[in-house]
PDB file of N, CA and C in Angstrom:
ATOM      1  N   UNK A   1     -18.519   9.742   5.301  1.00  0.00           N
ATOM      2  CA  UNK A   1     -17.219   9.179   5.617  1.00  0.00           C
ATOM      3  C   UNK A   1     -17.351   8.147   6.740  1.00  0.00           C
ATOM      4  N   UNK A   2     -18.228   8.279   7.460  1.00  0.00           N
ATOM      5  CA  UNK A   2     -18.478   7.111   9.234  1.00  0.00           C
ATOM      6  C   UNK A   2     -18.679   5.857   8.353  1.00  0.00           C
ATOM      7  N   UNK A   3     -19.506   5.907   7.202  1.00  0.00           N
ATOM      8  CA  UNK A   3     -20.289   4.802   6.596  1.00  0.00           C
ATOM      9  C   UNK A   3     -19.178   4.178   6.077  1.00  0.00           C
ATOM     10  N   UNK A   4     -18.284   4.751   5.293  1.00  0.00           N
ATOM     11  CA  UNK A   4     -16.933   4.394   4.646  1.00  0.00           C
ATOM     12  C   UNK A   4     -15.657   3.653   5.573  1.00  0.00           C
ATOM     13  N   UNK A   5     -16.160   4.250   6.871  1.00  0.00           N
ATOM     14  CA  UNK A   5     -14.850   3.785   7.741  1.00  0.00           C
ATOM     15  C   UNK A   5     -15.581   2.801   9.188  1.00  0.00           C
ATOM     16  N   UNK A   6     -16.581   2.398   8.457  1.00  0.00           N
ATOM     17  CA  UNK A   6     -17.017   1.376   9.590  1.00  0.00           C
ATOM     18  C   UNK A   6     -16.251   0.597  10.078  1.00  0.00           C
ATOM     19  N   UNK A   7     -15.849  -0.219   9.439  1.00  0.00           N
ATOM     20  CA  UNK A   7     -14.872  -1.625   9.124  1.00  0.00           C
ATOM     21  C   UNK A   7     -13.661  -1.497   9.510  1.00  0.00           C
ATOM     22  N   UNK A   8     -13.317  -0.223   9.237  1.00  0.00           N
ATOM     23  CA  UNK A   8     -11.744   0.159   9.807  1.00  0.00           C
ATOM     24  C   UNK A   8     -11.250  -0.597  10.918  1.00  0.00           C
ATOM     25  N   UNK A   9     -11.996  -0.205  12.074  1.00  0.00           N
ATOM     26  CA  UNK A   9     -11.377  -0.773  13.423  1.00  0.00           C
ATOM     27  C   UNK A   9     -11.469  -2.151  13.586  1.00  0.00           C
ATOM     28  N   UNK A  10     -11.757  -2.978  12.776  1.00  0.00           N
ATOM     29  CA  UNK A  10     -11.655  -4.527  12.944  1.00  0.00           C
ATOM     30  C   UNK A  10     -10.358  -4.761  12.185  1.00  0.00           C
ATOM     31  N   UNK A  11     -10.544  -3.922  10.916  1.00  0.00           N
ATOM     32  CA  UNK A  11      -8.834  -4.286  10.240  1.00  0.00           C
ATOM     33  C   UNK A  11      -7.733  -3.478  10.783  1.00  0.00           C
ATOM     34  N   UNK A  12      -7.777  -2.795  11.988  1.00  0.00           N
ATOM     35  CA  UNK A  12      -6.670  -2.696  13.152  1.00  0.00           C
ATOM     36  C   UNK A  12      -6.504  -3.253  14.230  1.00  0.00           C
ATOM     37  N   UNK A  13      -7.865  -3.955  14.387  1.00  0.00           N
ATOM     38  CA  UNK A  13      -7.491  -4.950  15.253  1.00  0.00           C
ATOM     39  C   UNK A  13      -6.984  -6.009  14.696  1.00  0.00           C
ATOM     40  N   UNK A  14      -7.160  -6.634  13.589  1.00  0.00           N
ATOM     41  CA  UNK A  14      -6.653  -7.778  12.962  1.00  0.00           C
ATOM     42  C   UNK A  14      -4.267  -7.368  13.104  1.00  0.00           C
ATOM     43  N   UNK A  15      -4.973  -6.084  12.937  1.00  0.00           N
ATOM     44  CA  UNK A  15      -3.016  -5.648  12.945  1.00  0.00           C
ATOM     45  C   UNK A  15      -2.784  -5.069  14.022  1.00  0.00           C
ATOM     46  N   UNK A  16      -2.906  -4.486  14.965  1.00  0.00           N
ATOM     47  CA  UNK A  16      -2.583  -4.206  16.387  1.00  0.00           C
ATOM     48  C   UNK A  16      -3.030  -4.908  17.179  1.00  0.00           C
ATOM     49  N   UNK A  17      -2.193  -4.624  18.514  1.00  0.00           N
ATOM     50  CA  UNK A  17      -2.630  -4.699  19.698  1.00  0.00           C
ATOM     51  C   UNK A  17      -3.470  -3.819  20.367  1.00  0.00           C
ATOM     52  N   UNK A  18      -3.983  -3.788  21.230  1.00  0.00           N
ATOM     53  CA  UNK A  18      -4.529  -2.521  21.907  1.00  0.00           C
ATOM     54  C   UNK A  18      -3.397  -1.744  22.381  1.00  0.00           C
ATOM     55  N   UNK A  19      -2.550  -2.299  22.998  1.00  0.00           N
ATOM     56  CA  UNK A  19      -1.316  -1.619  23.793  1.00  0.00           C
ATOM     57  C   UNK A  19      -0.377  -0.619  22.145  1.00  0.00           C
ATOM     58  N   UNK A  20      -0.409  -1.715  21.115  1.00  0.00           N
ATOM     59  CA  UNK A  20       0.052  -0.934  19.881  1.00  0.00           C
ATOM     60  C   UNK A  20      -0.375  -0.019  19.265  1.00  0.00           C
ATOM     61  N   UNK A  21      -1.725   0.180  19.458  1.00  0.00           N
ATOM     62  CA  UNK A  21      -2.437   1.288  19.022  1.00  0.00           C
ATOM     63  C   UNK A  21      -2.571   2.596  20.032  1.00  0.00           C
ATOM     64  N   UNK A  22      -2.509   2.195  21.233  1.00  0.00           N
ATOM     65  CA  UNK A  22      -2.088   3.300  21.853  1.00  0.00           C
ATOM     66  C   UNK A  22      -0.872   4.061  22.072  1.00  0.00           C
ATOM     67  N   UNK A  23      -0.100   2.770  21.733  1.00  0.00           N
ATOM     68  CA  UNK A  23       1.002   3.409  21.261  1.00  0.00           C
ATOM     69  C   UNK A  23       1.485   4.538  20.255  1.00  0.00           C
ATOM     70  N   UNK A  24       0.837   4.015  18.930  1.00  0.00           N
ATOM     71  CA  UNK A  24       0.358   5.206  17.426  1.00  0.00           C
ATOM     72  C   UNK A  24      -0.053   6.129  18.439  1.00  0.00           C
ATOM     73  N   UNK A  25      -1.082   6.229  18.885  1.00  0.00           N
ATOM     74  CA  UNK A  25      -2.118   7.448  19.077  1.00  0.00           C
ATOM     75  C   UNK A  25      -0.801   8.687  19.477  1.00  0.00           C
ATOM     76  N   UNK A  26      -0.056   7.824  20.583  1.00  0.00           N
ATOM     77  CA  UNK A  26       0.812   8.708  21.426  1.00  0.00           C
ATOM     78  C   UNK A  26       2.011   8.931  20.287  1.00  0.00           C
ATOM     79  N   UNK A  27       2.375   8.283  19.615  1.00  0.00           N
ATOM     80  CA  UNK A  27       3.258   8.620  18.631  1.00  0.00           C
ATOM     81  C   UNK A  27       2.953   9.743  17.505  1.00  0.00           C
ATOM     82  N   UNK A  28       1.376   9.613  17.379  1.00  0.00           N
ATOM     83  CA  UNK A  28       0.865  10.603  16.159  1.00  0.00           C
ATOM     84  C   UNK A  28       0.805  11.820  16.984  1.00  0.00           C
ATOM     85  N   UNK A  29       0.725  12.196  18.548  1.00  0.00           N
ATOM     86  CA  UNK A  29       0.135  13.223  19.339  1.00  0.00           C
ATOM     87  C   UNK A  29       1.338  13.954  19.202  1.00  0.00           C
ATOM     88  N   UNK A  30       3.340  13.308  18.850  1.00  0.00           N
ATOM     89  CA  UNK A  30       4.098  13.757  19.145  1.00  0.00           C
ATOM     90  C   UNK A  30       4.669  14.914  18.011  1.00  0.00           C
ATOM     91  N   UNK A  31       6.032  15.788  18.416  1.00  0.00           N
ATOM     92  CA  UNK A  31       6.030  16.264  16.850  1.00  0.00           C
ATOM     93  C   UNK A  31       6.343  15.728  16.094  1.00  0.00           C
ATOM     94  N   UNK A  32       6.986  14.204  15.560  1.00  0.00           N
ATOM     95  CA  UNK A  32       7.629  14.113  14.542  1.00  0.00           C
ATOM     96  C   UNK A  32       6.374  13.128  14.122  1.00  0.00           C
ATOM     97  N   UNK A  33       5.177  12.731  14.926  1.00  0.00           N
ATOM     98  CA  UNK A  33       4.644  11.887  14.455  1.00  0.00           C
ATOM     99  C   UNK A  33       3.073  12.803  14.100  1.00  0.00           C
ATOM    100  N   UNK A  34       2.910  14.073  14.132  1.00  0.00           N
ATOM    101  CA  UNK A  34       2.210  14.941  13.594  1.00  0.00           C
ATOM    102  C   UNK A  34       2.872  14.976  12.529  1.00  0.00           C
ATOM    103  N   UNK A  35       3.873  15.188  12.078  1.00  0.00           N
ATOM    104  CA  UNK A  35       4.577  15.975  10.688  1.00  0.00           C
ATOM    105  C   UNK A  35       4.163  14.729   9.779  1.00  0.00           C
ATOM    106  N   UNK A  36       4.191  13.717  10.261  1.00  0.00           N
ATOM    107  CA  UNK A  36       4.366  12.360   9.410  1.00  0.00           C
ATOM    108  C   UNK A  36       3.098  12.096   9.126  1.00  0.00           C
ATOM    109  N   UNK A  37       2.036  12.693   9.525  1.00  0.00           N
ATOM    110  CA  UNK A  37       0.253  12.722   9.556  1.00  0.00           C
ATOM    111  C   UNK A  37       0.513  13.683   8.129  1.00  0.00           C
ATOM    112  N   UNK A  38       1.175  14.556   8.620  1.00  0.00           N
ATOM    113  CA  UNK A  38       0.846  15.599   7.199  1.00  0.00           C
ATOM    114  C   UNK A  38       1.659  16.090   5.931  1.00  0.00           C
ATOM    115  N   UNK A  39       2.827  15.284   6.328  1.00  0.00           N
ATOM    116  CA  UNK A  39       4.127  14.859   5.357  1.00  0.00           C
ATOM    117  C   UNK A  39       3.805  13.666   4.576  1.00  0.00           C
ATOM    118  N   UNK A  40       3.068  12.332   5.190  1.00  0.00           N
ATOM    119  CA  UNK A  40       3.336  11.270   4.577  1.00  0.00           C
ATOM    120  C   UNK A  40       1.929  11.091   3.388  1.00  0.00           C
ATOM    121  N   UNK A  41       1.035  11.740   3.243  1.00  0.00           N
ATOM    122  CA  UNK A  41       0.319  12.087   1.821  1.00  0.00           C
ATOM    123  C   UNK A  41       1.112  12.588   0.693  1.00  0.00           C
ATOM    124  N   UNK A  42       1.685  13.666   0.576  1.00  0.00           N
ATOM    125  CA  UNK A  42       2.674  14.052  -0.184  1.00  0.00           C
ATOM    126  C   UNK A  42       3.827  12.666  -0.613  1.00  0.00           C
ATOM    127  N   UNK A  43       4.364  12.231   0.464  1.00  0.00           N
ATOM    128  CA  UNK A  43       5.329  11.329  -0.327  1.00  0.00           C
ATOM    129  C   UNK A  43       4.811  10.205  -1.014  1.00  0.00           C
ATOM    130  N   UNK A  44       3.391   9.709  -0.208  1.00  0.00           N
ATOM    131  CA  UNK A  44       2.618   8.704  -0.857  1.00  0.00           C
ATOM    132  C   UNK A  44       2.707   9.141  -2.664  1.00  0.00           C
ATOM    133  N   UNK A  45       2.257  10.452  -2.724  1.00  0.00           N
ATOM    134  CA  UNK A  45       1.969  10.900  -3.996  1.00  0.00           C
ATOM    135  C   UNK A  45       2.794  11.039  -5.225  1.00  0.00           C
ATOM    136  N   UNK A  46       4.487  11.471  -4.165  1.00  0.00           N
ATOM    137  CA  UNK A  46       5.728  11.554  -4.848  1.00  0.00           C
ATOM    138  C   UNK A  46       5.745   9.989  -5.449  1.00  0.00           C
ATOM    139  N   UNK A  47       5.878   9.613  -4.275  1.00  0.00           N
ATOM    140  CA  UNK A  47       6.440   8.186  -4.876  1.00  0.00           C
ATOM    141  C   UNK A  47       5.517   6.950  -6.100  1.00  0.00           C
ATOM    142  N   UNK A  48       3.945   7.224  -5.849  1.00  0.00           N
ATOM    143  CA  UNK A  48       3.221   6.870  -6.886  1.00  0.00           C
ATOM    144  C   UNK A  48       3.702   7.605  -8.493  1.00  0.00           C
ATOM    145  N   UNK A  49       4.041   8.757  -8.299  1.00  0.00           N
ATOM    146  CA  UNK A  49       4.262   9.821  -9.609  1.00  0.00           C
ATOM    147  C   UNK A  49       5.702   9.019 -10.141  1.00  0.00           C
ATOM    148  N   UNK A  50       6.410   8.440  -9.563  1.00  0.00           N
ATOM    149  CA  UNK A  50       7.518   8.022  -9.580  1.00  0.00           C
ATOM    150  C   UNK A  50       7.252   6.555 -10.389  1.00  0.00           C
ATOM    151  N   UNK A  51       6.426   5.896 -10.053  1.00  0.00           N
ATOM    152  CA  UNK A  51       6.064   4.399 -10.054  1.00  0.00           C
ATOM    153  C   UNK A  51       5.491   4.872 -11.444  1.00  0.00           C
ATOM    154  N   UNK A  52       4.341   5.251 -11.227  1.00  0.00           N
ATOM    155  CA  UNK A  52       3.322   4.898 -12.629  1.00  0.00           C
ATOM    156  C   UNK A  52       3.866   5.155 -13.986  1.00  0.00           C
ATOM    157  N   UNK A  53       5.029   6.123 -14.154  1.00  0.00           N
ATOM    158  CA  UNK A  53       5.480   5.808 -15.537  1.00  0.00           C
ATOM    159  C   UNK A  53       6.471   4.412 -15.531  1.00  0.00           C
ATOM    160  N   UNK A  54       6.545   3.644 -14.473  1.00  0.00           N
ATOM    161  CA  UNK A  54       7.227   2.789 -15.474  1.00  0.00           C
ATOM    162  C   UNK A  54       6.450   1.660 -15.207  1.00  0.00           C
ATOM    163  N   UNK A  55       5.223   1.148 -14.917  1.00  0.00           N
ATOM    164  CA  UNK A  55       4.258   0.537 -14.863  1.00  0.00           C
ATOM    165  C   UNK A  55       4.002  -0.142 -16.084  1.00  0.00           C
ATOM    166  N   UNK A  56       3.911   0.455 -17.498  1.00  0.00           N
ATOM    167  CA  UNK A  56       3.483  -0.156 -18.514  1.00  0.00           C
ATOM    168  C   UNK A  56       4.849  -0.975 -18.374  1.00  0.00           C
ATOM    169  N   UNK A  57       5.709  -0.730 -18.850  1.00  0.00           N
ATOM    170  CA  UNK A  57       6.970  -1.755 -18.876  1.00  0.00           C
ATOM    171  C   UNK A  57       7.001  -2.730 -17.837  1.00  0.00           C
ATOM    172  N   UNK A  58       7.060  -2.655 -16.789  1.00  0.00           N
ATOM    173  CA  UNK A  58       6.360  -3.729 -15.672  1.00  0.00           C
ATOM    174  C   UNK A  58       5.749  -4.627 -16.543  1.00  0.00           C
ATOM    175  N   UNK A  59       4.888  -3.719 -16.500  1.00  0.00           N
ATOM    176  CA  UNK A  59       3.383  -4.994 -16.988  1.00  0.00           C
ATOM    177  C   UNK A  59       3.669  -5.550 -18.049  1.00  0.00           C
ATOM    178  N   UNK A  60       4.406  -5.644 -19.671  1.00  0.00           N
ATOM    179  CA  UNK A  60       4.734  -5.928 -20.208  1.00  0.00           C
ATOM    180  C   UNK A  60       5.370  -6.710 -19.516  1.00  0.00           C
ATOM    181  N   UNK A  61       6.562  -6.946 -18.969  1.00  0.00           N
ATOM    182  CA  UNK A  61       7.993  -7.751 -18.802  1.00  0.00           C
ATOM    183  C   UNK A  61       6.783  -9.057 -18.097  1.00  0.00           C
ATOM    184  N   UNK A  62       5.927  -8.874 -17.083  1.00  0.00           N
ATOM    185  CA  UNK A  62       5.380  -9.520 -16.252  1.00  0.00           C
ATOM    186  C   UNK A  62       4.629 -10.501 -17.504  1.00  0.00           C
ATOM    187  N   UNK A  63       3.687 -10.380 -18.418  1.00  0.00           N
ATOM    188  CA  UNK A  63       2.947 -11.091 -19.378  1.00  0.00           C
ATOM    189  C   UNK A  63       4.447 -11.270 -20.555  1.00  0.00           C
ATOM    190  N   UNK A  64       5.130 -10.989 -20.716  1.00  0.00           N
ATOM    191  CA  UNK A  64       5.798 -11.597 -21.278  1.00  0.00           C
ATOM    192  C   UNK A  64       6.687 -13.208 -20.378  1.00  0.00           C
ATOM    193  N   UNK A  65       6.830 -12.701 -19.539  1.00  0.00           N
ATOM    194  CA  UNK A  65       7.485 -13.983 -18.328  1.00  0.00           C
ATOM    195  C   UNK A  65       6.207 -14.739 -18.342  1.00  0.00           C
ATOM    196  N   UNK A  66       4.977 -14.160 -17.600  1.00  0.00           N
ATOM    197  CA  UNK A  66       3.296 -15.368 -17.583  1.00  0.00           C
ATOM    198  C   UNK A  66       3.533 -16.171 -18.687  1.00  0.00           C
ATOM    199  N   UNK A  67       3.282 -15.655 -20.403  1.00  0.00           N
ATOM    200  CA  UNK A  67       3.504 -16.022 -21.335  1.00  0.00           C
ATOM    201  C   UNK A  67       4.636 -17.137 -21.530  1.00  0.00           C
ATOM    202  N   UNK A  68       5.833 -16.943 -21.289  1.00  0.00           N
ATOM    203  CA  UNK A  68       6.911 -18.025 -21.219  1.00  0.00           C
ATOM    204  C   UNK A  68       6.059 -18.969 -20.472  1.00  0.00           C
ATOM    205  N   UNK A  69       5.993 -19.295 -19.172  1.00  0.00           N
ATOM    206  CA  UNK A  69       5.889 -20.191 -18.440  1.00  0.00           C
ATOM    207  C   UNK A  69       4.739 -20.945 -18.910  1.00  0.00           C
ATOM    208  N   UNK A  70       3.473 -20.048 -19.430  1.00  0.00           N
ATOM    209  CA  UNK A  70       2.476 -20.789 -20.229  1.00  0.00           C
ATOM    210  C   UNK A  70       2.893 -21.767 -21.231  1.00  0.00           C
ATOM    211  N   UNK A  71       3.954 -20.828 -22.334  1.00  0.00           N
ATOM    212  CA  UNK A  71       4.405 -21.452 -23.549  1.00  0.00           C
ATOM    213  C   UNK A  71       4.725 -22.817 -23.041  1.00  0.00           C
ATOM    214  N   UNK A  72       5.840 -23.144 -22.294  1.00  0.00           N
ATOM    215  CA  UNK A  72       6.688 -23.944 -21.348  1.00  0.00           C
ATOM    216  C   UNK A  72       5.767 -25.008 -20.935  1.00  0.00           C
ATOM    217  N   UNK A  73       4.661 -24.895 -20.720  1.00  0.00           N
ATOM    218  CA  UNK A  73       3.536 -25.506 -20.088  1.00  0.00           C
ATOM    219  C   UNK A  73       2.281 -26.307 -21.311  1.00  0.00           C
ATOM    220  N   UNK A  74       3.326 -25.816 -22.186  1.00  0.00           N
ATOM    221  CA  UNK A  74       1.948 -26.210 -23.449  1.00  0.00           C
ATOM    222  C   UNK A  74       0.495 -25.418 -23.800  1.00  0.00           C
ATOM    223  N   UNK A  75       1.094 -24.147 -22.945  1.00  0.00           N
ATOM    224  CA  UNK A  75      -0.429 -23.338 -22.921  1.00  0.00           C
ATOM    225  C   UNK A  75      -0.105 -22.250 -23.741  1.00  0.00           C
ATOM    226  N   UNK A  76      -0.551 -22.187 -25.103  1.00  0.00           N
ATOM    227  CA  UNK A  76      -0.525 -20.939 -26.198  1.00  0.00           C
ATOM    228  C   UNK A  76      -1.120 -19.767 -25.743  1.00  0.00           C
ATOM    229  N   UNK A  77      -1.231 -18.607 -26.085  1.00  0.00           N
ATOM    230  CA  UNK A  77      -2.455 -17.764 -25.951  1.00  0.00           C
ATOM    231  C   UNK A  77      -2.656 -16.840 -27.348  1.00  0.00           C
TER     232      UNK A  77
END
């Protein structure tokens, strides 16, 4: 996992501050920002379970619109 999360701390520095990240730290140390450490996997999960059935239809509507604008463009497929 160290090998996997090398890189990490450059792409928080690219998005924090130092002062902002100590900020998190103290926010994650608190209770509502512990619960949200171990609450917010679960909703990640809810809400993907939520998404992925209507994904194919997405993706359809999306290549059907690409498709128009191609057509529109003189580009067949």
């Amino acid at each position: 996992m160290a090998n996997v999360m090398v890189d990490a701390p450059a792409i928080y520095a690219r998005h924090f501050t130092a002062a902002e990240l100590r900020e998190l730290v103290e926010f994650y140390h608190s209770p509502v920002g512990a619960k949200a450490l171990h609450e917010l996997p679960q909703i990640a999960a809810e809400s993907i379970g939520l998404i992925m059935p209507k994904m194919p239809q997405l993706q359809a509507q999306v290549m059907s619109a690409f498709s128009a604008v191609l057509k529109k463009k003189g580009i067949d497929l």
